[in-house]
C-alpha atoms as a PDB file:
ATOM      1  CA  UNK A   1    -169.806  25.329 -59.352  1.00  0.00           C
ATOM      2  CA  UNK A   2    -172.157  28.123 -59.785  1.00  0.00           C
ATOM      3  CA  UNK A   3    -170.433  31.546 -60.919  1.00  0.00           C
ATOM      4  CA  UNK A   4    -172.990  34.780 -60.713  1.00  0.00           C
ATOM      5  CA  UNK A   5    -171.672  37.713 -62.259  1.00  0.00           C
ATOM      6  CA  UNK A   6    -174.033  40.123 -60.247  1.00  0.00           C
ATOM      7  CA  UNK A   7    -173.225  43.818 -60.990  1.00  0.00           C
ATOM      8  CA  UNK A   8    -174.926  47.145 -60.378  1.00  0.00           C
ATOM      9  CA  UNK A   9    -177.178  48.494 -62.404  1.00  0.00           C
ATOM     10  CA  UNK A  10    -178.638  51.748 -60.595  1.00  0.00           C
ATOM     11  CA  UNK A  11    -179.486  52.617 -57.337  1.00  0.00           C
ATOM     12  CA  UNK A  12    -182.353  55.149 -56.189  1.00  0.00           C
ATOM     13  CA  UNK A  13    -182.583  56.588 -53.288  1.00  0.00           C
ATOM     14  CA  UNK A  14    -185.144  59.067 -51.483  1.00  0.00           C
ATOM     15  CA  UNK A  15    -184.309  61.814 -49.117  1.00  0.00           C
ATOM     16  CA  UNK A  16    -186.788  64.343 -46.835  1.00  0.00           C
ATOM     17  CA  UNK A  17    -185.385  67.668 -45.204  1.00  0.00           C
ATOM     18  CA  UNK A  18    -188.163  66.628 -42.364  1.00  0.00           C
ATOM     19  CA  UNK A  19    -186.286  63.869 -40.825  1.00  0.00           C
ATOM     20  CA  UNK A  20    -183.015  64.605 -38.877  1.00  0.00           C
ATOM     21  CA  UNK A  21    -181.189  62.082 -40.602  1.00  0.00           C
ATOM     22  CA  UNK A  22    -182.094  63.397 -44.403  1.00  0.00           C
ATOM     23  CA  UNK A  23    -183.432  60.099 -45.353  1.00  0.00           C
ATOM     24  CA  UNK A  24    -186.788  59.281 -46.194  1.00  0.00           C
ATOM     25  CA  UNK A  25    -187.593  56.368 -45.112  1.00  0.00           C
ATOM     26  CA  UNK A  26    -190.934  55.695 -45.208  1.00  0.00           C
ATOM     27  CA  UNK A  27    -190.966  55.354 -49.198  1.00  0.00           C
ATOM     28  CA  UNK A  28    -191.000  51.871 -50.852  1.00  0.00           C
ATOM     29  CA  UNK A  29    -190.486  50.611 -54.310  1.00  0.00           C
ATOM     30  CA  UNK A  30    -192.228  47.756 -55.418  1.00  0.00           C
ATOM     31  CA  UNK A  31    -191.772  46.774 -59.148  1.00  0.00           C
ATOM     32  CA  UNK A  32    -194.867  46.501 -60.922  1.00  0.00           C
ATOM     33  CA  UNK A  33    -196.030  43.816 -62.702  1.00  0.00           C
ATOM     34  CA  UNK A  34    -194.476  43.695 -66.135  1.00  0.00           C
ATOM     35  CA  UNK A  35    -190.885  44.890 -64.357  1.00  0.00           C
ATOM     36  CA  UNK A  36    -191.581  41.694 -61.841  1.00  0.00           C
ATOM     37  CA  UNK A  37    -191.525  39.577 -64.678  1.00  0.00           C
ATOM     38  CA  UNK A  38    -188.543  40.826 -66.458  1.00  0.00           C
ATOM     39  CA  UNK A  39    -186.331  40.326 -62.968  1.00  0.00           C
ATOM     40  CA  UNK A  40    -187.367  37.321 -62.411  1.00  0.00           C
ATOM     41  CA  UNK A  41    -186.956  36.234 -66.329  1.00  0.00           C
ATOM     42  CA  UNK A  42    -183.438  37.864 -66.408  1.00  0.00           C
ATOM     43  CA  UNK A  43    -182.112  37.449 -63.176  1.00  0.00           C
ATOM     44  CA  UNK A  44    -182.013  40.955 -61.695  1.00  0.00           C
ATOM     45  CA  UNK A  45    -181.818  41.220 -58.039  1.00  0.00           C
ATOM     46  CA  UNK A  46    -182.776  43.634 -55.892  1.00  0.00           C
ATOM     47  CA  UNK A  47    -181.180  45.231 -52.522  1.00  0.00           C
ATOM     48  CA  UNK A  48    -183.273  47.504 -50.506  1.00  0.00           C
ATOM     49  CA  UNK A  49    -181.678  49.573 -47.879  1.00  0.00           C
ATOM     50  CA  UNK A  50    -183.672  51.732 -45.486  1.00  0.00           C
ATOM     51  CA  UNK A  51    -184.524  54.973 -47.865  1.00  0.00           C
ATOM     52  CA  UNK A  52    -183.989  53.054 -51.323  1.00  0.00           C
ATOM     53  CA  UNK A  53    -182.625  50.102 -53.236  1.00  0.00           C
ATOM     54  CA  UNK A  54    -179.602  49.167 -55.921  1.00  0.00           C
ATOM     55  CA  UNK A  55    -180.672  46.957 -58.497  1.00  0.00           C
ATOM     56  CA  UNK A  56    -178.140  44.277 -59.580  1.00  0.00           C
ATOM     57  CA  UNK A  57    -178.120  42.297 -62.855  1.00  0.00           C
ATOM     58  CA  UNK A  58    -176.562  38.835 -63.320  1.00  0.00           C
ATOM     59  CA  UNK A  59    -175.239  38.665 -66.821  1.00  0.00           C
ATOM     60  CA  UNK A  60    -172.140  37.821 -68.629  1.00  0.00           C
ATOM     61  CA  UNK A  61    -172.440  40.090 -71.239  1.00  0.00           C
ATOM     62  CA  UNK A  62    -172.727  43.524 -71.509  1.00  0.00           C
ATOM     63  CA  UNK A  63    -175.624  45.612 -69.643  1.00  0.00           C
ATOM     64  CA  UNK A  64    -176.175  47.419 -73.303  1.00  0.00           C
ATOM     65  CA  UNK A  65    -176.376  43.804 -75.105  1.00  0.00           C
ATOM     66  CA  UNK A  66    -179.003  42.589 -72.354  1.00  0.00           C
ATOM     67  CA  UNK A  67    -180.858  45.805 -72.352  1.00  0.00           C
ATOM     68  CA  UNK A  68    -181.054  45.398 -76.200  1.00  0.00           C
ATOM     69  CA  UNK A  69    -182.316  41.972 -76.141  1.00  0.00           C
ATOM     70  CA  UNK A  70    -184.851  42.862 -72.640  1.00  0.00           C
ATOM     71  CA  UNK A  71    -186.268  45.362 -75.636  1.00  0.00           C
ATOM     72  CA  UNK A  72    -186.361  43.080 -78.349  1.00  0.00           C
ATOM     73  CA  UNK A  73    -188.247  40.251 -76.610  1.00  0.00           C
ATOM     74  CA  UNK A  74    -190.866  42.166 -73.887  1.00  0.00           C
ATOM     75  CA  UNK A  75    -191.610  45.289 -76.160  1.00  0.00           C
ATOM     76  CA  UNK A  76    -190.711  47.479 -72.408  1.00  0.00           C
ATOM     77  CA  UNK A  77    -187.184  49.943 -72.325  1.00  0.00           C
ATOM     78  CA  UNK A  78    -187.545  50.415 -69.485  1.00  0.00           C
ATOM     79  CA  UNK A  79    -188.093  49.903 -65.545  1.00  0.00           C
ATOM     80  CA  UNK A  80    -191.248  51.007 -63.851  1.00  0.00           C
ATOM     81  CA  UNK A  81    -191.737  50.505 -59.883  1.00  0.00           C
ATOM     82  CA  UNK A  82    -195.127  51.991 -57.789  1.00  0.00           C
ATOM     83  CA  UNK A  83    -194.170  53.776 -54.905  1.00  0.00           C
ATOM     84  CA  UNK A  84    -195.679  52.725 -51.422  1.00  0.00           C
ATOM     85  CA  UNK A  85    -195.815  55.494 -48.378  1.00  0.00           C
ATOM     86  CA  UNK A  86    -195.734  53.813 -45.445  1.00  0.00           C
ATOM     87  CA  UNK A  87    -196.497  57.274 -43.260  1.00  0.00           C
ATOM     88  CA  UNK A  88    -200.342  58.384 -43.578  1.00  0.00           C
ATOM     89  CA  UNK A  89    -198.624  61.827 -42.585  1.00  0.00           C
ATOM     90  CA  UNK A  90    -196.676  62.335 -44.926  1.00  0.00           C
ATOM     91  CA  UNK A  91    -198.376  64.536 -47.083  1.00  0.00           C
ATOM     92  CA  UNK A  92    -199.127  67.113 -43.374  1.00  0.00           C
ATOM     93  CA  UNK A  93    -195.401  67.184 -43.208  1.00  0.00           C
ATOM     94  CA  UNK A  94    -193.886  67.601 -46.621  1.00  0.00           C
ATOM     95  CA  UNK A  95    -194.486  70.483 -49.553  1.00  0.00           C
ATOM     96  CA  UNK A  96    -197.549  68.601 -51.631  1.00  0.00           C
ATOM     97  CA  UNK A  97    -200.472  70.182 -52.101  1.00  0.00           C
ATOM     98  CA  UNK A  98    -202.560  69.811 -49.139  1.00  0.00           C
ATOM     99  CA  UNK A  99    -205.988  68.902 -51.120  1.00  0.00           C
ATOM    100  CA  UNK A 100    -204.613  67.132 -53.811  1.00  0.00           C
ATOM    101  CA  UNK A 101    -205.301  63.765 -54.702  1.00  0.00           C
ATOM    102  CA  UNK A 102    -202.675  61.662 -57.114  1.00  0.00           C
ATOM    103  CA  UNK A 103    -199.755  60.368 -57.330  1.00  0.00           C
ATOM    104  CA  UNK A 104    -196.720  61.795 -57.795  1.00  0.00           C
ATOM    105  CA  UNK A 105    -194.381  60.522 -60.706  1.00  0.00           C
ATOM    106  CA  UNK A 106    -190.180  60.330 -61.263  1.00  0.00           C
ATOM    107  CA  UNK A 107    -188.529  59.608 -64.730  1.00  0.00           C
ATOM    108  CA  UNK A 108    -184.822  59.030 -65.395  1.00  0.00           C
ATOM    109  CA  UNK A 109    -186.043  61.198 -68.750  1.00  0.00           C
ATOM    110  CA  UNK A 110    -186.629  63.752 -67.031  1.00  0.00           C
ATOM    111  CA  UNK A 111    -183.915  64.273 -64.463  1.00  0.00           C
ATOM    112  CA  UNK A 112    -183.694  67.818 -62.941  1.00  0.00           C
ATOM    113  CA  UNK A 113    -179.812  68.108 -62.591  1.00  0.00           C
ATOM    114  CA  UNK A 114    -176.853  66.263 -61.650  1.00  0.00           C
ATOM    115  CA  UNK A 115    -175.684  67.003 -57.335  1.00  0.00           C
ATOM    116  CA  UNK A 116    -172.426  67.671 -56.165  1.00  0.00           C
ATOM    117  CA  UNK A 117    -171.860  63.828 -55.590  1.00  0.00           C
ATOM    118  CA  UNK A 118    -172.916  62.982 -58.756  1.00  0.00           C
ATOM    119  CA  UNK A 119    -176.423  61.939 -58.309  1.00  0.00           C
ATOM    120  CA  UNK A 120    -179.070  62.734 -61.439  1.00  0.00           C
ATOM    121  CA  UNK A 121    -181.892  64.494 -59.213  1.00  0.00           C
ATOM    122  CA  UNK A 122    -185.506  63.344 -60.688  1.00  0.00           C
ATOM    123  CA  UNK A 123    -187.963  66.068 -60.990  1.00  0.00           C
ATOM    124  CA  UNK A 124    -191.123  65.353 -59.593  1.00  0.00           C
ATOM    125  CA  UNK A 125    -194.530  65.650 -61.525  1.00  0.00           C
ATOM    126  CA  UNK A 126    -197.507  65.533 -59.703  1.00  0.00           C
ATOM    127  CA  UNK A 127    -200.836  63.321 -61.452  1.00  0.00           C
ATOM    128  CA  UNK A 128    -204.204  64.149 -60.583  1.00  0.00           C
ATOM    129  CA  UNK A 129    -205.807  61.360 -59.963  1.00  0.00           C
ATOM    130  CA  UNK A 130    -209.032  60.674 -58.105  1.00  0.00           C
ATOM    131  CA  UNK A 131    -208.156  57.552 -56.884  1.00  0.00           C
ATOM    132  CA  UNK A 132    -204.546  56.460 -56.708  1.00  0.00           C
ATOM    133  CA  UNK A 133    -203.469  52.904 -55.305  1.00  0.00           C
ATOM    134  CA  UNK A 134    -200.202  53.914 -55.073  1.00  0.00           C
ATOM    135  CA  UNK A 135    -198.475  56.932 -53.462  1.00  0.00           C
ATOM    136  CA  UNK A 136    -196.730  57.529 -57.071  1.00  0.00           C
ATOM    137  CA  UNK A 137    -194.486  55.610 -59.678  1.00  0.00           C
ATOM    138  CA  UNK A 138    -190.655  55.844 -60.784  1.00  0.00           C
ATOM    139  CA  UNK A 139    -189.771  54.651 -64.456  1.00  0.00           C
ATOM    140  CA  UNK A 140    -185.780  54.441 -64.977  1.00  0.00           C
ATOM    141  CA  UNK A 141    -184.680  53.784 -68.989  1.00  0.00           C
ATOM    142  CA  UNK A 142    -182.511  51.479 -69.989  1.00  0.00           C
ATOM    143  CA  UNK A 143    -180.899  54.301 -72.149  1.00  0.00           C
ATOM    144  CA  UNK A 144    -180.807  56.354 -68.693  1.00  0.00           C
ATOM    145  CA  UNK A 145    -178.737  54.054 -67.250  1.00  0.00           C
ATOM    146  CA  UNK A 146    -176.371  52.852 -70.240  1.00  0.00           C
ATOM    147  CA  UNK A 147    -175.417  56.909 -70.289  1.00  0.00           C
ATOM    148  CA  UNK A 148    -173.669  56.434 -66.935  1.00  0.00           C
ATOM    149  CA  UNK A 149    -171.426  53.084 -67.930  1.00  0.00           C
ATOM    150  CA  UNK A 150    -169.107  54.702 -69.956  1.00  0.00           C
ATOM    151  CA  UNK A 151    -167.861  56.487 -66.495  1.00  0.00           C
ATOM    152  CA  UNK A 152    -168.112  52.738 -65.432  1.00  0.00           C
ATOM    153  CA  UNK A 153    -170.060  53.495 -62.617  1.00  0.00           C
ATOM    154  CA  UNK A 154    -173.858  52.533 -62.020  1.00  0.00           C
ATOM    155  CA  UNK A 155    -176.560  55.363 -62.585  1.00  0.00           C
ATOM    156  CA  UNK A 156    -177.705  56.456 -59.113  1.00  0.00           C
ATOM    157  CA  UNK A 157    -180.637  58.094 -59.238  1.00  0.00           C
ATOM    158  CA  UNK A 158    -182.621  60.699 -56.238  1.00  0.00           C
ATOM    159  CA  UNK A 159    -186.189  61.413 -55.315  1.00  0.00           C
ATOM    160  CA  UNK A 160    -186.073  64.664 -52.787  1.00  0.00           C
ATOM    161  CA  UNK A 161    -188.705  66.168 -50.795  1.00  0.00           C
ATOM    162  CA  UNK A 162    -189.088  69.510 -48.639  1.00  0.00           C
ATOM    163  CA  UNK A 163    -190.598  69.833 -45.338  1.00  0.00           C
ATOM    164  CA  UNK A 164    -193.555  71.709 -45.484  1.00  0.00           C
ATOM    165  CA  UNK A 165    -192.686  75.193 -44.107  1.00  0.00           C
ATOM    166  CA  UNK A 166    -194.373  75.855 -40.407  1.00  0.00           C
ATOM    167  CA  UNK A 167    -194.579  78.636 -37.886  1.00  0.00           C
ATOM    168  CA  UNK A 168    -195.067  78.229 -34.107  1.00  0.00           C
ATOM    169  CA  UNK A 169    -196.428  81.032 -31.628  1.00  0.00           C
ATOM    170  CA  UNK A 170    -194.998  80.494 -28.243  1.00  0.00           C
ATOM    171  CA  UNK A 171    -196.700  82.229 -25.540  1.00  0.00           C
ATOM    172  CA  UNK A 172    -194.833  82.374 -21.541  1.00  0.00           C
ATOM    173  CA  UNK A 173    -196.934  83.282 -19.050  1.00  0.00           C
ATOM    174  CA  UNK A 174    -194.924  84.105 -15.881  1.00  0.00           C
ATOM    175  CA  UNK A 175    -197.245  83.754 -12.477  1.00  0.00           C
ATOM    176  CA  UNK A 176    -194.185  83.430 -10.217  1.00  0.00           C
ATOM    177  CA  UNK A 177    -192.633  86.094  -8.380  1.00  0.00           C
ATOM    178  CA  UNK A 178    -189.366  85.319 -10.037  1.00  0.00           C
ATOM    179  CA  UNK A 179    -188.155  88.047 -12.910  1.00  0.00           C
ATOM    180  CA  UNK A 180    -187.842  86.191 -16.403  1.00  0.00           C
ATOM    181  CA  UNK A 181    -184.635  88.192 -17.846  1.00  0.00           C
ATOM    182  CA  UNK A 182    -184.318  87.697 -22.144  1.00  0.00           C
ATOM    183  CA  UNK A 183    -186.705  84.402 -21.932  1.00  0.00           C
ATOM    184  CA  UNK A 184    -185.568  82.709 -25.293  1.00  0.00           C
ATOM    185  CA  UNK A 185    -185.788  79.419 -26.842  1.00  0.00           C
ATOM    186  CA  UNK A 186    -182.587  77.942 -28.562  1.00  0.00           C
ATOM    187  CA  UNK A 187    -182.482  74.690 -30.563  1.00  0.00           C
ATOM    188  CA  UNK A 188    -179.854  72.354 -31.476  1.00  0.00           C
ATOM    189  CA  UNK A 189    -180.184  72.300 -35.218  1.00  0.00           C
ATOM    190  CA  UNK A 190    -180.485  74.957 -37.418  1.00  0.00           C
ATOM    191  CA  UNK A 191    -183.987  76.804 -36.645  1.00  0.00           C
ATOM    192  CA  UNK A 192    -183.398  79.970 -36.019  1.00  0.00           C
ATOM    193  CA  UNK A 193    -186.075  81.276 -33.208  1.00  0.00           C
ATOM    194  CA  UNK A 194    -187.822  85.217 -33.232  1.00  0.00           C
ATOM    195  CA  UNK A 195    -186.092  87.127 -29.835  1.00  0.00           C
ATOM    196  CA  UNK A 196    -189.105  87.300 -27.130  1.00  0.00           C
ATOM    197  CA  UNK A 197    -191.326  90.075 -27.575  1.00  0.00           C
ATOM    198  CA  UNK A 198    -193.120  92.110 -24.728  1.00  0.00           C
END
């Protein structure tokens, strides 16, 4: 009988004030070539979920130990994953510069702070590049992730993005007889409209 010993290493996950449910969803992380190798050669395991993924690592000893001896034998301390947009509108919709060409970069060393659920928040560098396969690229080291165990939890890590600010100009024009009183325009969420003006 086979006995895995699967447990999680980090999870990363992306959120977007833009979409209604806060989750960005049209981000992917695909591990790049060298990082490909080392799951495959040391039995990591990764579960994507619909704005993210949680890495899992089948080992019996301890996470430190096999981080040590991923070090020792590939030269690499860390994890490095290129970051697919599936959305070609994502950069009309979301607070990126709207002429710039790059890709924009995440590192576990240099988190932006911790949220109230315990999170680390990644600050986001942008790379000017002029031309970029990739929508960006994430790195997570091993000594990111090793900081979190004592806690005995996994390191979960977040990418977030802010809609790009917008402002709308809507114009009634009343050609019925009937006597618009206080026309306004209410929404469900949290955008607050201007009163109508005269």
């Amino acid at each position: 009988m086979i006995q895995s010993n699967y447990i999680k290493t980090f999870g990363i996950a992306a959120y977007h004030t833009f979409f209604d449910s806060g989750k960005c969803n049209c981000l992917h992380f695909v591990p790049n070539h060298n990082t490909d190798k080392i799951f495959k050669k040391f039995g990591f395991k990764m579960n994507p979920f619909s704005n993210g993924f949680d890495l899992y690592s089948n080992t019996k000893s301890s996470l430190s130990d096999l981080f040590n001896y991923i070090t020792q034998t590939t030269q690499q301390n860390y994890f490095e994953f290129d970051i697919k947009c599936s959305n070609p509108n994502f950069i009309l919709f979301t607070t990126l510069p709207i002429n710039w060409i790059g890709a924009v970069t995440y590192s576990s060393q240099d988190p932006k702070n911790l949220n109230n659920e315990g999170k680390i928040v990644l600050n986001q560098t942008l790379e000017n590049k002029p031309v970029s396969t990739h929508f960006g690229h994430l790195k997570i080291y091993f000594e990111d992730i090793l900081k979190e165990q004592p806690s005995g939890n996994a390191a979960l890590f977040e990418i977030n993005f802010t809609a790009r600010a917008t402002q709308w100009q809507y114009y009634f024009i009343n050609r019925n007889a009937v006597q618009l009183n206080n026309p306004s325009i209410t929404e469900k969420e949290n955008i607050q409209f201007d009163g109508p003006k005269m």
